[in-house]
C-alpha atoms as a PDB file:
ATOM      1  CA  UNK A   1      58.702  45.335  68.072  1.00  0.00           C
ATOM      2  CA  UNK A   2      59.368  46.504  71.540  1.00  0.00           C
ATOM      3  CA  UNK A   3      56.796  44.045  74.256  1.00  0.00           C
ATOM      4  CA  UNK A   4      56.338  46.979  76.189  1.00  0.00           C
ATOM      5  CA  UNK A   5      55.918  49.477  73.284  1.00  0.00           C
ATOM      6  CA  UNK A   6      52.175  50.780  72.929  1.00  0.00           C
ATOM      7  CA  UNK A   7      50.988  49.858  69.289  1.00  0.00           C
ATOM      8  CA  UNK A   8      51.287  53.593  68.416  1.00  0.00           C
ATOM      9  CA  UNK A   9      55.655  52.758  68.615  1.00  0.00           C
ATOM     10  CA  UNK A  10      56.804  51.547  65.276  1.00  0.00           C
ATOM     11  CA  UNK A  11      60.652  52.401  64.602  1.00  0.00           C
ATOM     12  CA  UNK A  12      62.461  49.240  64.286  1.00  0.00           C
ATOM     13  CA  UNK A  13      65.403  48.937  65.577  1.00  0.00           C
ATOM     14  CA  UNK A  14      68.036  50.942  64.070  1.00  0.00           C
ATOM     15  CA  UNK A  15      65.744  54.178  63.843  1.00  0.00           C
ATOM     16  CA  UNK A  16      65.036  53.984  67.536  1.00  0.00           C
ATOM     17  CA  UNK A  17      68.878  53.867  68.169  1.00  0.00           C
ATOM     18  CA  UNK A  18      69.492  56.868  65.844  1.00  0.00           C
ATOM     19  CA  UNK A  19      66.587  59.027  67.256  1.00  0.00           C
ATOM     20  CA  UNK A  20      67.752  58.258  71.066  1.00  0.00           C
ATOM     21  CA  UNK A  21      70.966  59.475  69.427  1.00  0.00           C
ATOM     22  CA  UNK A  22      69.850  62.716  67.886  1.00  0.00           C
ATOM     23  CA  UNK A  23      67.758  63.029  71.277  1.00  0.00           C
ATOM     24  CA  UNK A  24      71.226  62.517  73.189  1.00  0.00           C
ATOM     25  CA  UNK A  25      73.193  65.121  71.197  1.00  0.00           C
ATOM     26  CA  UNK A  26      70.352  67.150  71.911  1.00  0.00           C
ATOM     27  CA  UNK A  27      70.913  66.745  75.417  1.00  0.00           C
ATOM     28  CA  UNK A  28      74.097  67.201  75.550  1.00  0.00           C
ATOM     29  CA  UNK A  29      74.163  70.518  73.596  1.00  0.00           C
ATOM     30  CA  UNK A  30      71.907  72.185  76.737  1.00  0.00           C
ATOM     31  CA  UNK A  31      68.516  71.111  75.178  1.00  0.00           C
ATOM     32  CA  UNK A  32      66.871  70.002  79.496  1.00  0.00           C
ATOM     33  CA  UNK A  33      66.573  66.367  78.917  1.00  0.00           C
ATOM     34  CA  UNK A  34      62.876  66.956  80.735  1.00  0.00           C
ATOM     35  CA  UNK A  35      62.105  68.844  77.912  1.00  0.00           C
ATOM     36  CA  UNK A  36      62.980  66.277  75.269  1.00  0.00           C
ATOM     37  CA  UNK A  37      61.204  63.677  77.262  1.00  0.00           C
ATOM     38  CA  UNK A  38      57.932  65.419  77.378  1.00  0.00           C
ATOM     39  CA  UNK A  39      58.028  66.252  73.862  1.00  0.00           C
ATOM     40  CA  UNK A  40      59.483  62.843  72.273  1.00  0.00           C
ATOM     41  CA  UNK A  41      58.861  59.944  74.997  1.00  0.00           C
ATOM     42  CA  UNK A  42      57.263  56.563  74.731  1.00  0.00           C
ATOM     43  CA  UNK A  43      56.731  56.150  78.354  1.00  0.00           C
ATOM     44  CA  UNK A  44      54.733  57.018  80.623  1.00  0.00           C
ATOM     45  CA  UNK A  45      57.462  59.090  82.737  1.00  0.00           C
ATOM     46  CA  UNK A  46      57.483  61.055  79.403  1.00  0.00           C
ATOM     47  CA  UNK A  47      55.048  63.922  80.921  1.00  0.00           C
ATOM     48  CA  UNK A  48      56.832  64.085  84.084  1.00  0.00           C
ATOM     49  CA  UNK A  49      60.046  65.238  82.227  1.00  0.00           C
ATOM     50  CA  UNK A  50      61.216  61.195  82.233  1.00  0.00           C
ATOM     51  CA  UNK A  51      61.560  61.104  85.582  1.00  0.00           C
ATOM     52  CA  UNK A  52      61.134  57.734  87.203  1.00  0.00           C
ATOM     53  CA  UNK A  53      61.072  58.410  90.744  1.00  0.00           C
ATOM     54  CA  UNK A  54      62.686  56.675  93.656  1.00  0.00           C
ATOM     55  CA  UNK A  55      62.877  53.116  92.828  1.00  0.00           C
ATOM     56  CA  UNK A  56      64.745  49.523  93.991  1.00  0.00           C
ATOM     57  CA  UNK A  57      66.744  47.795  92.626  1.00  0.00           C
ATOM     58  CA  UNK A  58      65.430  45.164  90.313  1.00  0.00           C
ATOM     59  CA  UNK A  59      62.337  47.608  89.478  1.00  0.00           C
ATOM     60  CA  UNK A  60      63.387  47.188  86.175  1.00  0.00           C
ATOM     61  CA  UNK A  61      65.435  45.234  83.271  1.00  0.00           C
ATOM     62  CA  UNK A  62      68.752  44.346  83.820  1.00  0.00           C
ATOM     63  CA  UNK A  63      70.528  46.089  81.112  1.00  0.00           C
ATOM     64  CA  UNK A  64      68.842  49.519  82.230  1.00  0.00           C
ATOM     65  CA  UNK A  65      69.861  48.427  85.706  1.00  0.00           C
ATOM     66  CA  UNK A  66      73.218  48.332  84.880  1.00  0.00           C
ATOM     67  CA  UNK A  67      73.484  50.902  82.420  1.00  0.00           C
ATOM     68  CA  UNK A  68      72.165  53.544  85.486  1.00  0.00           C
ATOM     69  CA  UNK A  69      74.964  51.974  87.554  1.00  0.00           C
ATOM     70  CA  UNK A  70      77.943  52.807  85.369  1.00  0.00           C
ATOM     71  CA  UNK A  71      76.797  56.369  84.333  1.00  0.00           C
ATOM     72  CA  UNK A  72      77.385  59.390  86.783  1.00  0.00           C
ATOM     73  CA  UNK A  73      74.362  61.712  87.736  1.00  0.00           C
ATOM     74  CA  UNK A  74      73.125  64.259  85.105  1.00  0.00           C
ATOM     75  CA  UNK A  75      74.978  61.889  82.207  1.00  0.00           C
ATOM     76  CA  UNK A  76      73.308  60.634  79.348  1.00  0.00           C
ATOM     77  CA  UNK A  77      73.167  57.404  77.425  1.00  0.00           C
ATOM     78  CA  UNK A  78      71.424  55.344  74.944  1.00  0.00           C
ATOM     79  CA  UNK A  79      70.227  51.942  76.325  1.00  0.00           C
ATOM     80  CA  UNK A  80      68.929  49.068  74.219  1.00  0.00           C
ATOM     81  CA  UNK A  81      66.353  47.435  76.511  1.00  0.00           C
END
């Protein structure tokens, strides 16, 4: 139901938070979070490994905004956008 979301996307809501969760633990047990982004994202910063690049402020939504605010580099987190 995501806008964004191509029409391939159809977890509802809860199952996209508990996959982003299983991806997290993932993460956090050594799996390279490039490697679970090139093999599981939606995105299109899924075959670079997630990565987004340099951006500015107010490139994107606000709760992602602030949710890469109040984490410290290299942490993970789930963020409903």
């Amino acid at each position: 139901g995501a806008v964004g979301a191509p029409p391939s996307v159809s977890r509802d809501p809860a199952s996209a938070e508990a996959f982003a969760r299983s991806l997290l633990e993932q993460a956090a047990s050594g799996t390279p979070i490039a490697d679970l982004a090139r093999a599981h994202s939606d995105d299109p910063s899924g075959p670079r490994g997630g990565d987004l690049g340099v951006f500015l402020a107010g490139t994107f939504v606000p709760e992602f905004e602030a949710a890469i605010a109040g984490i410290e580099v290299d942490a993970f987190a789930v963020v409903q956008t």
